[in-house]
Protein backbone atom coordinates (compact mmCIF):
# COMPACT_ATOMS: atom_id res chain seq x y z
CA UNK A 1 15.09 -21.83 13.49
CA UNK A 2 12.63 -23.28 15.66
CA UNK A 3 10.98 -26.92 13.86
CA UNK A 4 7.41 -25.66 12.53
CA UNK A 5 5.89 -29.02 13.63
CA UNK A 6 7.01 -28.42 17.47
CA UNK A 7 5.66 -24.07 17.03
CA UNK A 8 1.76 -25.68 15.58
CA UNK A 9 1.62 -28.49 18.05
CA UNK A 10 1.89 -26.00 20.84
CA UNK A 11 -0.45 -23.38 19.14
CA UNK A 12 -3.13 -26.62 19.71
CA UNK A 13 -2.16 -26.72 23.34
CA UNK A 14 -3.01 -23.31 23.53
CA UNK A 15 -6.13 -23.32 21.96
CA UNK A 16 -7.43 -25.81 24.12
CA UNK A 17 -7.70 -24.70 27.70
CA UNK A 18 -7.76 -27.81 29.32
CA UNK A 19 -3.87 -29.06 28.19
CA UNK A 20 -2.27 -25.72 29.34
CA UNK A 21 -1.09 -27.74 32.51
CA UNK A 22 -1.75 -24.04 34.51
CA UNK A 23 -3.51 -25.21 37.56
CA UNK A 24 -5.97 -23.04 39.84
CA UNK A 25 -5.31 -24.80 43.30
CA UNK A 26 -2.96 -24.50 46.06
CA UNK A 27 -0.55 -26.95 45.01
CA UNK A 28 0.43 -24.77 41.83
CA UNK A 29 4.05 -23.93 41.92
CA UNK A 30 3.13 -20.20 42.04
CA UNK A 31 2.10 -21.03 45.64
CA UNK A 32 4.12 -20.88 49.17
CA UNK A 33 7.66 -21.22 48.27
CA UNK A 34 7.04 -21.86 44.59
CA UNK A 35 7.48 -18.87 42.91
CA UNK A 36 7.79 -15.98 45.20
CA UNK A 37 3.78 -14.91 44.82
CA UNK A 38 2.55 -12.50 48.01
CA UNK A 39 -0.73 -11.70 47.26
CA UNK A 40 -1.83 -10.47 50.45
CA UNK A 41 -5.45 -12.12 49.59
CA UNK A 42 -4.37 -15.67 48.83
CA UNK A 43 -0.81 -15.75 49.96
CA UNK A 44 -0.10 -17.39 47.03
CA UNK A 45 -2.62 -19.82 46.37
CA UNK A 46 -4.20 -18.62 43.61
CA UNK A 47 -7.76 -19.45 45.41
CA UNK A 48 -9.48 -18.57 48.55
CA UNK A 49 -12.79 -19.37 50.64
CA UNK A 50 -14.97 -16.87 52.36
CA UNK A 51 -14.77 -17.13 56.47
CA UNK A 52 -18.59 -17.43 56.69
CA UNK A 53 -20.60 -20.08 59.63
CA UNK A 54 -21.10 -23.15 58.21
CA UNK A 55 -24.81 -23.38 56.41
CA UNK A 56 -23.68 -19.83 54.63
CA UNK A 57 -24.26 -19.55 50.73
CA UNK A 58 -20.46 -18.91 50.60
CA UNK A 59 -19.19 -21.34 52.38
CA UNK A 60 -16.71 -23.80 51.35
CA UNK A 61 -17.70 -21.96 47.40
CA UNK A 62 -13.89 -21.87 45.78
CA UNK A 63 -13.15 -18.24 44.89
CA UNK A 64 -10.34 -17.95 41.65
CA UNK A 65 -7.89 -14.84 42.95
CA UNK A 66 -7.73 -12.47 40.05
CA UNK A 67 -3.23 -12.56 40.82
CA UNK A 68 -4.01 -16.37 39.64
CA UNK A 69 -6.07 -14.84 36.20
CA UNK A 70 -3.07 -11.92 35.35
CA UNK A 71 -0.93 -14.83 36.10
CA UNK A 72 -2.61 -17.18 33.68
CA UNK A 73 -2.90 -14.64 30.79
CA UNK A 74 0.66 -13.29 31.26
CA UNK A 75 2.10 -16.82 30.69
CA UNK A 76 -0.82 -17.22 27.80
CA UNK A 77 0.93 -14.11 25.91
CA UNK A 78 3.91 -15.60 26.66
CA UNK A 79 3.41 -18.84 25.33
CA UNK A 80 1.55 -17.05 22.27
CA UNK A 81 4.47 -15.29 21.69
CA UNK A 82 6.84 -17.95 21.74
CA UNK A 83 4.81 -20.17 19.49
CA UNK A 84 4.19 -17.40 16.75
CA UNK A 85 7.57 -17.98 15.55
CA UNK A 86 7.94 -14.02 15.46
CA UNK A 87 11.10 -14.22 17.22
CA UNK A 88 13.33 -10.97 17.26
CA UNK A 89 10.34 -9.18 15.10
CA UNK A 90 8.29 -9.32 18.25
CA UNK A 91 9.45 -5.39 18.85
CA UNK A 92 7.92 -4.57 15.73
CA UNK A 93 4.84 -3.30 17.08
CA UNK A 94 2.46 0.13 15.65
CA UNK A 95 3.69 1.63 18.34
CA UNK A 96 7.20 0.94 16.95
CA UNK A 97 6.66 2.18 13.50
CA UNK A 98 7.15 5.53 12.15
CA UNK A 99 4.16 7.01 11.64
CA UNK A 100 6.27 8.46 7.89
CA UNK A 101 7.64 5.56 6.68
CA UNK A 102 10.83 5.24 5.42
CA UNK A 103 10.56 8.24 2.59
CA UNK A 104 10.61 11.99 2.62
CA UNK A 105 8.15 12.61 -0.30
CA UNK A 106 5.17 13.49 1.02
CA UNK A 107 3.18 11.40 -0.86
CA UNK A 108 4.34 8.80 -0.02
CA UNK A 109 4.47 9.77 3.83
CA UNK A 110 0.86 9.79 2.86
CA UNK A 111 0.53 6.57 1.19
CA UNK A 112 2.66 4.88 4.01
CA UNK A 113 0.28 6.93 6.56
CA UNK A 114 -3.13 4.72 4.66
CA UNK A 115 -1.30 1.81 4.36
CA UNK A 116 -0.66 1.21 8.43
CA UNK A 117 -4.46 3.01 9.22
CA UNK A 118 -5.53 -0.14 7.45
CA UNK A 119 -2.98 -2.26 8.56
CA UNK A 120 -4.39 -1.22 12.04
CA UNK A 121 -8.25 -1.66 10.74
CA UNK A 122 -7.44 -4.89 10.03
CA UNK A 123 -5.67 -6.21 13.36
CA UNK A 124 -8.73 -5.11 15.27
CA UNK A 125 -11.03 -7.06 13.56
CA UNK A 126 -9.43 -9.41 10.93
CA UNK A 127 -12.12 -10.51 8.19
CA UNK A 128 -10.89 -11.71 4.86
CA UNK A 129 -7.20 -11.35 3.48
CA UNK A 130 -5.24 -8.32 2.96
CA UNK A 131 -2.11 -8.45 0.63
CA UNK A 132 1.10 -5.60 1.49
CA UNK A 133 2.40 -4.82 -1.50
CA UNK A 134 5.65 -2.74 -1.67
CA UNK A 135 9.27 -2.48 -3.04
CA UNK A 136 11.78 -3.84 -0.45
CA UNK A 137 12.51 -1.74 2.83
CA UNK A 138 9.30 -0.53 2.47
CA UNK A 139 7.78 -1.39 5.68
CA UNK A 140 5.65 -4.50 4.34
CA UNK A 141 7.29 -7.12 7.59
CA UNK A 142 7.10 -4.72 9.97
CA UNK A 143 3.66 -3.56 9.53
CA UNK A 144 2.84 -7.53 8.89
CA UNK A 145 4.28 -8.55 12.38
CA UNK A 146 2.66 -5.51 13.89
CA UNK A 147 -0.41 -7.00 12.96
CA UNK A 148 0.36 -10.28 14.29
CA UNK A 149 1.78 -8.76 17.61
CA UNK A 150 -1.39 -7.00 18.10
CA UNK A 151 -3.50 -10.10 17.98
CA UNK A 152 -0.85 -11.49 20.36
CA UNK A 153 -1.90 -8.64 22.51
CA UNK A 154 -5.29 -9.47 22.62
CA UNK A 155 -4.84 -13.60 23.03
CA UNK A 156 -5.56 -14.83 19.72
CA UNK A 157 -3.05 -17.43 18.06
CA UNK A 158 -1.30 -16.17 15.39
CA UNK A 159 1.73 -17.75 13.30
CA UNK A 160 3.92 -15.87 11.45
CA UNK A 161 6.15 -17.49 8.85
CA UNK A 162 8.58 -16.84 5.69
CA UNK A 163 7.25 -18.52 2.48
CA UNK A 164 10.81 -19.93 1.56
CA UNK A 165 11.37 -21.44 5.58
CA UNK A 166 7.68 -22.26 5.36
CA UNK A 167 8.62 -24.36 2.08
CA UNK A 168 11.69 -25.61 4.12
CA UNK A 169 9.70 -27.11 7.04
CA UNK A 170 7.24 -29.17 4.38
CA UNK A 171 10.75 -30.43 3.34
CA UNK A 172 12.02 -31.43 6.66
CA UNK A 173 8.62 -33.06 7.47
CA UNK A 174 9.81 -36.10 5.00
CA UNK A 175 12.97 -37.21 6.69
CA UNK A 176 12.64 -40.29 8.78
CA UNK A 177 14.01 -38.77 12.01
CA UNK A 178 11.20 -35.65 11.47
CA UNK A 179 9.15 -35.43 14.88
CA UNK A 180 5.77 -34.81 12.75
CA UNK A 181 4.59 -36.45 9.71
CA UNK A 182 4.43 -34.27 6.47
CA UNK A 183 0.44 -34.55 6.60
CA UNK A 184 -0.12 -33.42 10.12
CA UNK A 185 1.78 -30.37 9.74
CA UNK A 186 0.29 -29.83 6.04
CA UNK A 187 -3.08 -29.99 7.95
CA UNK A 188 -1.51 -27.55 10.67
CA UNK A 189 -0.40 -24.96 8.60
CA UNK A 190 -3.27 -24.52 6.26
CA UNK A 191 -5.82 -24.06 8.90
CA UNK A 192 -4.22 -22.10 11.13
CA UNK A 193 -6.42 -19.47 12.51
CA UNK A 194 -4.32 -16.52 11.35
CA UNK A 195 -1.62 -16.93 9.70
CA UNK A 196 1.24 -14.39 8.09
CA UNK A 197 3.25 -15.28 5.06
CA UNK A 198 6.32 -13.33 4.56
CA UNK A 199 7.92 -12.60 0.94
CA UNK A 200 4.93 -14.38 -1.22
CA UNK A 201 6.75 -14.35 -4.60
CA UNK A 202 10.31 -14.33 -3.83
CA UNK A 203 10.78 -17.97 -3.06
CA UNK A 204 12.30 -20.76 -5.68
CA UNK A 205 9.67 -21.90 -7.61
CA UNK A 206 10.18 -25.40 -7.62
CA UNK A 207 6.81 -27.09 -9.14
CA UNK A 208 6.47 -29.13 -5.85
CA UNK A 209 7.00 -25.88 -4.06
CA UNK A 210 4.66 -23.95 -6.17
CA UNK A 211 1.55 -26.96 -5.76
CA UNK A 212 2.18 -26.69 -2.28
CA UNK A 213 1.81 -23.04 -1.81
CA UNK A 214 -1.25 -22.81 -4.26
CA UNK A 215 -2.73 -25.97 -1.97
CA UNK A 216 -2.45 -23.88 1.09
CA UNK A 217 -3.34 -20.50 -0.22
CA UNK A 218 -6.66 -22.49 -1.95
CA UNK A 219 -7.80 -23.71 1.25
CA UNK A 220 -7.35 -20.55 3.54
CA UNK A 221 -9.30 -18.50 0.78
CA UNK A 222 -11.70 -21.28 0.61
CA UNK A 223 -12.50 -21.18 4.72
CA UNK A 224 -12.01 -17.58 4.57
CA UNK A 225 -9.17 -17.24 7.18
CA UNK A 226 -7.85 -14.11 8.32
CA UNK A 227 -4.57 -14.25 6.58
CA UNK A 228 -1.68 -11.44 5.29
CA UNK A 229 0.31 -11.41 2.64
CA UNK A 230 3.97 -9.42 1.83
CA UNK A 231 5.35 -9.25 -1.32
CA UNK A 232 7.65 -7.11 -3.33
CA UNK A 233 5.49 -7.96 -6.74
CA UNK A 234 2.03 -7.08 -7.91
CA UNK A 235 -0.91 -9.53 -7.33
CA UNK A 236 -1.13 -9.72 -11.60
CA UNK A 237 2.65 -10.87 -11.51
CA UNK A 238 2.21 -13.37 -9.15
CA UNK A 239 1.27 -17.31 -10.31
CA UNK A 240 -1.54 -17.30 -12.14
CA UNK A 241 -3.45 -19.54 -9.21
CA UNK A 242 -2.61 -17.40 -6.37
CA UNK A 243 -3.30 -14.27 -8.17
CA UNK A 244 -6.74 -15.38 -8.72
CA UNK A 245 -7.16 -15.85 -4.92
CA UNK A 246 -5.95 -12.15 -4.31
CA UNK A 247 -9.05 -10.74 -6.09
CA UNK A 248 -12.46 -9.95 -4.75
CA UNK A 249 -14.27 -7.99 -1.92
CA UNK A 250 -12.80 -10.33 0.79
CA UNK A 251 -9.17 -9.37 -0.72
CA UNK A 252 -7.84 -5.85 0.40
CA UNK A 253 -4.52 -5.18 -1.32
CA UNK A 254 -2.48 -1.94 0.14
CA UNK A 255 0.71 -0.95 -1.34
CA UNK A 256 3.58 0.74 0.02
CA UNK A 257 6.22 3.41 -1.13
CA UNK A 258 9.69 3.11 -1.62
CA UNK A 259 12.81 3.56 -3.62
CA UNK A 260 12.46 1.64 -6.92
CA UNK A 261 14.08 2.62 -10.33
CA UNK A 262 10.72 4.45 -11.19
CA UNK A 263 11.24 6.71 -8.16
CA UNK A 264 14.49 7.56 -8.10
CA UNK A 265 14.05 8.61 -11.77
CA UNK A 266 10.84 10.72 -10.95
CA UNK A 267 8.74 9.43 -13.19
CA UNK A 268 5.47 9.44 -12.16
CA UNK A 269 6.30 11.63 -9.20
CA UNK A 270 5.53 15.02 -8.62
CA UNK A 271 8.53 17.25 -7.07
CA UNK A 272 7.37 18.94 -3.81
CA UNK A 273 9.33 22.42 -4.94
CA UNK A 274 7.15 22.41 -8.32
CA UNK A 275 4.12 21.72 -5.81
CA UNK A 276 5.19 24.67 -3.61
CA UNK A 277 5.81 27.05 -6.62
CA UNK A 278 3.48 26.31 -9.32
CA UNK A 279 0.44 26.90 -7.36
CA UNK A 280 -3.11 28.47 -8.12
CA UNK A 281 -2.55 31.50 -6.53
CA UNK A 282 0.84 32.06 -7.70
CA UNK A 283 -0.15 32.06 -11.39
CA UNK A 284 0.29 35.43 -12.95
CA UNK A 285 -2.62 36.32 -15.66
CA UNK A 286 -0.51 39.71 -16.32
CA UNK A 287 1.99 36.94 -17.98
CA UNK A 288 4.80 38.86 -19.84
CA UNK A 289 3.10 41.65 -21.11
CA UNK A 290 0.08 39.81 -23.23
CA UNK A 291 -2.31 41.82 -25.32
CA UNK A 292 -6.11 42.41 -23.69
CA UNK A 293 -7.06 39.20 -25.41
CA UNK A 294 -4.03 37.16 -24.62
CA UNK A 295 -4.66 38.30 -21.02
CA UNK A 296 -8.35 37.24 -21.43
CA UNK A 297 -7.68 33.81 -22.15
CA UNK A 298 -4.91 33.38 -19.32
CA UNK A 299 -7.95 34.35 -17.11
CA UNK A 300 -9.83 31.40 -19.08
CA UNK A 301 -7.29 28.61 -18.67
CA UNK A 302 -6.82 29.64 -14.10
CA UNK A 303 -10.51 29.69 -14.32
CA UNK A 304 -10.89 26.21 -16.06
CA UNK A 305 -8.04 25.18 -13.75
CA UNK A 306 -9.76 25.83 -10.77
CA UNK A 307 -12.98 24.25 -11.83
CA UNK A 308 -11.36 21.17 -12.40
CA UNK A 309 -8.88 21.35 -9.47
CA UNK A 310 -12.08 21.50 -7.32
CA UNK A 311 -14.16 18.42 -8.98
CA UNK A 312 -11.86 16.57 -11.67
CA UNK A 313 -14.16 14.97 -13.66
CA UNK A 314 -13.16 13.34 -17.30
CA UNK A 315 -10.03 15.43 -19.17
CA UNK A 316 -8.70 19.17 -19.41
CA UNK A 317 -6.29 19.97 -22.04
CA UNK A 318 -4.74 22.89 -22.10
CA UNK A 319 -2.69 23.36 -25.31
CA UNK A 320 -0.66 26.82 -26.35
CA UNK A 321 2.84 27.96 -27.15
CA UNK A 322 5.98 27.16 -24.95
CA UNK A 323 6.13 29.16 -21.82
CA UNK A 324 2.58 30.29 -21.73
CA UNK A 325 1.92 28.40 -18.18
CA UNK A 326 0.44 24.89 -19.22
CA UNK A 327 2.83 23.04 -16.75
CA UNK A 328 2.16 25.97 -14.15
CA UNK A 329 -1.91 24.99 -14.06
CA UNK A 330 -1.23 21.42 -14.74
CA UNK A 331 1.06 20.78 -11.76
CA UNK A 332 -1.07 23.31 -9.44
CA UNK A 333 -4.06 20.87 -10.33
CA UNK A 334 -1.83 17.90 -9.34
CA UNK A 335 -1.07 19.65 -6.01
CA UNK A 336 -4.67 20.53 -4.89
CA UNK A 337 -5.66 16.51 -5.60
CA UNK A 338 -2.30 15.84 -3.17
CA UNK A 339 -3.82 17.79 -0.51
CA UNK A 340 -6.76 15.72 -0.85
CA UNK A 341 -5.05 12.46 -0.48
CA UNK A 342 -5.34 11.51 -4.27
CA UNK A 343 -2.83 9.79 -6.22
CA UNK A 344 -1.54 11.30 -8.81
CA UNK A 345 0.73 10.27 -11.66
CA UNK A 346 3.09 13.21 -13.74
CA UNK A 347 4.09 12.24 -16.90
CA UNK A 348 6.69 13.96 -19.39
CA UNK A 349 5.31 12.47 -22.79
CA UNK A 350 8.78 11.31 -24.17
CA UNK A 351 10.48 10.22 -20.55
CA UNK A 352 7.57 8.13 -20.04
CA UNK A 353 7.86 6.83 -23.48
CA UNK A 354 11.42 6.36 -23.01
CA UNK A 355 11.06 4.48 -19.85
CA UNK A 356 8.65 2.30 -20.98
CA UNK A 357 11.44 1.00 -23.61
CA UNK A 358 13.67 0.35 -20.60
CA UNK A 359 11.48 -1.50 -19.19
CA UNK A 360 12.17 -4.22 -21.05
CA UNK A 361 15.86 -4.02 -20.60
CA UNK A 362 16.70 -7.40 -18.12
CA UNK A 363 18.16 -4.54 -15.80
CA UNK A 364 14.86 -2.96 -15.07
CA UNK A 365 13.73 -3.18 -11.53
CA UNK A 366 9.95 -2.55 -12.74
CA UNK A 367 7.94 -4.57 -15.33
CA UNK A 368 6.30 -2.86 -18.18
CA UNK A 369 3.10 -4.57 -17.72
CA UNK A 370 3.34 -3.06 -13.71
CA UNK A 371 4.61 0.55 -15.53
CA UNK A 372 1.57 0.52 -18.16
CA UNK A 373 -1.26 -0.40 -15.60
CA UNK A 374 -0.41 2.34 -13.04
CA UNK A 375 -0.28 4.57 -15.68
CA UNK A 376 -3.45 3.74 -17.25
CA UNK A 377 -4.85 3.22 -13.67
CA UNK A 378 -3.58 6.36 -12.10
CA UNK A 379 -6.43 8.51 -9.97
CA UNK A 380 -5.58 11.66 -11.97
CA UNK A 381 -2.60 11.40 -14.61
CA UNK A 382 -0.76 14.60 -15.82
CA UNK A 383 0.20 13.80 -19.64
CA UNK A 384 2.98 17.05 -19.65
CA UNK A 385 4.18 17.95 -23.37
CA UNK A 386 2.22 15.84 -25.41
CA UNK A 387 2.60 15.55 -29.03
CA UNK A 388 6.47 16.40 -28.65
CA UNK A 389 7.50 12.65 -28.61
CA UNK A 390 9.54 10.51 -31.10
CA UNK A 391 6.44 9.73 -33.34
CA UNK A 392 7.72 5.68 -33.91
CA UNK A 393 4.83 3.68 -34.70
CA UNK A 394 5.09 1.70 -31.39
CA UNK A 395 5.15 4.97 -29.06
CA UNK A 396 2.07 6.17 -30.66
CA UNK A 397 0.92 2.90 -30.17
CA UNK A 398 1.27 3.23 -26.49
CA UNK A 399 -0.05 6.77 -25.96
CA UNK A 400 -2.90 5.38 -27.90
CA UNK A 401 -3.55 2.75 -26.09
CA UNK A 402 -3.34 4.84 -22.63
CA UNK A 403 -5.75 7.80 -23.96
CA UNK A 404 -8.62 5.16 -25.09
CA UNK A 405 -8.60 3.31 -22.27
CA UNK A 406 -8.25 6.37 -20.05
CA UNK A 407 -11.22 8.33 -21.85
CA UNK A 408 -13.27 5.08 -22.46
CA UNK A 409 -12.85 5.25 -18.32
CA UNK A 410 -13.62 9.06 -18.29
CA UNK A 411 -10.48 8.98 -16.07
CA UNK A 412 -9.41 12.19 -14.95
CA UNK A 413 -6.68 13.60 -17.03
CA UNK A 414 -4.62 16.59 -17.67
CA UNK A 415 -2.79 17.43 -21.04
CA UNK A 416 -0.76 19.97 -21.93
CA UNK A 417 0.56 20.20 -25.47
CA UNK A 418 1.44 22.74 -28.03
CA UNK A 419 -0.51 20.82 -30.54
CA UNK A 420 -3.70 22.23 -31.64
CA UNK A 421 -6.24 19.89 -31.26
CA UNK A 422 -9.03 21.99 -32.69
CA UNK A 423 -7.18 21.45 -36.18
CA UNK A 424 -5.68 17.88 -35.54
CA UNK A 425 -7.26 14.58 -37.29
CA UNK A 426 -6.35 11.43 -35.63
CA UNK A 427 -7.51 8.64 -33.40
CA UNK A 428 -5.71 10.87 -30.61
CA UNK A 429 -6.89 13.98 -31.46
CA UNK A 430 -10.63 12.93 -31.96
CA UNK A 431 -10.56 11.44 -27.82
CA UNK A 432 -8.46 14.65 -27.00
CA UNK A 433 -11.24 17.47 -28.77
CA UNK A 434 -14.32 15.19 -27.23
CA UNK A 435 -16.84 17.90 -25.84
CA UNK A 436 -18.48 15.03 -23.83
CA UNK A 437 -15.79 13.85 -21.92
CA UNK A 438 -13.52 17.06 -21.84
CA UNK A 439 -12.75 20.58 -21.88
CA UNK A 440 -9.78 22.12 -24.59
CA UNK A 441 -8.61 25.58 -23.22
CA UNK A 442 -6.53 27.91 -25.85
CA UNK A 443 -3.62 29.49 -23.66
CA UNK A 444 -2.46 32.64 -25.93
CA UNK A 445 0.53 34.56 -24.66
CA UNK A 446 3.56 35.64 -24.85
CA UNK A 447 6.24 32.90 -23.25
CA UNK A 448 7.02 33.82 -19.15
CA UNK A 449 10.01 32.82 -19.83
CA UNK A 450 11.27 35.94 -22.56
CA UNK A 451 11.28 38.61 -20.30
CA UNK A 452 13.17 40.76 -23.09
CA UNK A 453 10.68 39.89 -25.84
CA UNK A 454 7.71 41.29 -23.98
CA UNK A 455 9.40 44.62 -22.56
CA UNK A 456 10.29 44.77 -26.69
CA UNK A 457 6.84 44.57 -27.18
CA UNK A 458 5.34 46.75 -24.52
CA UNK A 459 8.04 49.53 -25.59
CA UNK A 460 6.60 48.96 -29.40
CA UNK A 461 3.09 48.98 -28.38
CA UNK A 462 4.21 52.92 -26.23
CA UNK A 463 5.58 54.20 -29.85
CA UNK A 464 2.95 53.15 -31.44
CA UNK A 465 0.22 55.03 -29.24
């Protein structure tokens, strides 16, 4: 590991011309027999003079040969790159990364797909901070150094650093044999013109360690330097101080995707094979044989589906016996707002309830603050089955809690329940039956699912006639 005192003084060479050392004569090394330069106008030089009679404008006038400029900014890159302290993540560049990510759900290929578009935004033209947030392997360091590389690219300084070895260096800085003293390298680090910290969150806490990093992160959000941020944790989880920095129009937070606990579960998720089969088009009104009126109001629920598919604004509900197609409209509804690169949040009532609990186990990966808020925040949230939980006072609690804040909001929201909210009291039911913020849709059919009950009835209804 390369001493952080040693990487910043450099980065000050560099950013003033005049201590580079790269001279623009004919005694720099890059001339005749210094460096193997044949430039066939200077031979080498790195200068030349017009042959013009003496009393010419041009004569004796210096003239910089442009193999002396690519020269000069080839070894600038060079040294940049050297003194970013990127090292071996040099390579990870946006030409490197896959354009997918590192997941085969396709919405997160999509949410990857946002997150480097304004990863890339923000390389071209850094202006305020912008914060990575993802699970681990999710691509948070490699987009991160891709953003420093690319400022590389274009000569700007950048330094790239872990939190924990930036934590190490301060350290090192207050041993008698250190090379710089503790304040110069303080001073270095916190106004560095760009700057990348790596795994904000994960390092030991130490109170010294914690001043420290609130000290620095106060002063770069104070003299508004382009800085990024990774970290595996929500800006709400992180220190109090710090998490106040992370807020605000100059603050762009992007998360990632990946593998946590929540994920592989599927909670929250919606299954692509669901998406592909419970579709707008696919849903039957002829049901399982359904009476004139039951047909009638299967027509009614694909109409109010498609209404709200097309401009989801407050809450459909769509209540009605089991098998009558509530999860068939719901999740076709969740797929149209996928196409439309929406985020969307599918619920079963009691799995959610249940893994809310388990949040609070010490083995969850995923807080239940973290769990609640992306619930509550989600662009459109599918509430599948409700009114079929364990009715404990603290789950109805939650769901209470998540359907005022969510209509309060006007959120959009989808319910499907076999509870009739026309005829249910409650501080639930009175959001759910709200004319002015939603629509209730009666599904009455026979269940899909009983192909043998409906050819019983269709045979009765023959006899009969």
């Amino acid at each position: 590991m390369q001493e952080l005192g040693d990487i910043l003084k450099r980065v000050a060479a560099i950013k003033s011309p005049g201590r580079t050392g790269t001279g623009l004569s004919g005694t720099d090394s890059a001339g005749p027999g210094g460096g193997g330069n044949d430039c066939p106008r200077c031979g080498g030089l790195g200068w030349y003079t017009f042959d013009v009679p003496v009393g010419s404008p041009e004569f004796g006038k210096v003239i910089h040969c442009d193999c002396q400029k690519e020269r000069v900014e080839e070894e600038r890159f060079a040294r940049l790159l050297r003194y970013s302290n990127l090292g071996t993540l040099s390579r990870y560049t946006f030409e490197s990364l896959d354009p997918n990510g590192k997941t085969d759900d396709p919405e997160g290929k999509r949410q990857f797909t946002d997150a480097a578009a304004k990863a890339r935004e923000y390389a071209d033209g850094p202006k305020g901070w912008l914060v990575l947030v993802g699970p681990h392997g999710s691509g948070k360091t490699h987009l991160a150094a891709a953003i420093a590389n690319r400022r590389i690219q274009r000569g700007n300084v950048a330094l790239f650093i872990h939190v924990s070895d930036l934590m190490d260096h301060l350290r090192a800085s207050f041993a008698p044999n250190s090379e710089i003293a503790y304040t110069e390298l303080f001073e270095q680090v916190r106004n560095t013109p760009f700057m990348v910290l790596d795994g904000l969150g994960g390092q030991t806490t130490s109170p010294w360690a914690l001043e420290k990093l609130q000290q620095i992160v106060n002063h770069r959000s104070n003299a508004e330097l382009p800085t990024v941020l990774t970290t595996t944790k929500e800006p709400q989880e992180l220190d109090p101080y710090i998490a106040s920095r992370l807020t605000g129009e100059s603050c762009a937070v992007v998360r990632l995707p990946g593998q946590t606990r929540r994920t592989a579960h599927g909670l929250g998720r919606v299954p692509p094979q669901m998406v592909q089969r419970m579709t707008l088009e696919s849903f039957d009104v002829r049901g399982n044989n359904p009476t004139a009126q039951q047909r009638a109001s299967l027509e009614h629920a694909l109409g109010a589906a498609r209404n709200y598919a097309a401009d989801p604004d407050g809450w459909l509900t769509l209540f009605g016996g089991t098998g009558v197609g509530k999860t068939h409209l719901a999740v076709a509804i969740a797929g149209e707002q996928l196409k439309r690169g929406k985020r969307v949040f599918l619920a079963f009532v009691p799995e959610l309830l249940d893994y809310l609990r388990y949040t609070y186990s010490p083995q969850s990966t995923i807080t239940y603050d973290r769990l609640f808020d992306e619930v509550k925040n989600a662009e459109l949230l599918v509430l599948d089955d409700l009114g079929q939980e364990h009715t404990s006072p603290w789950a109805y609690e939650k769901l209470y809690q998540i359907v005022v804040y969510r209509h309060n909001a006007r959120l959009p929201t989808v319910v499907t329940t076999m509870v009739d909210f026309t005829e249910e009291a409650g501080p639930i039911g009175s959001r759910v039956q709200d004319p002015s913020v939603g629509q209730l849709v009666r599904m009455d059919a026979p269940d899909y699912r009983n192909k043998n009950r409906g050819a019983q009835r269709a045979r009765g209804t023959a006899r009969r006639t």
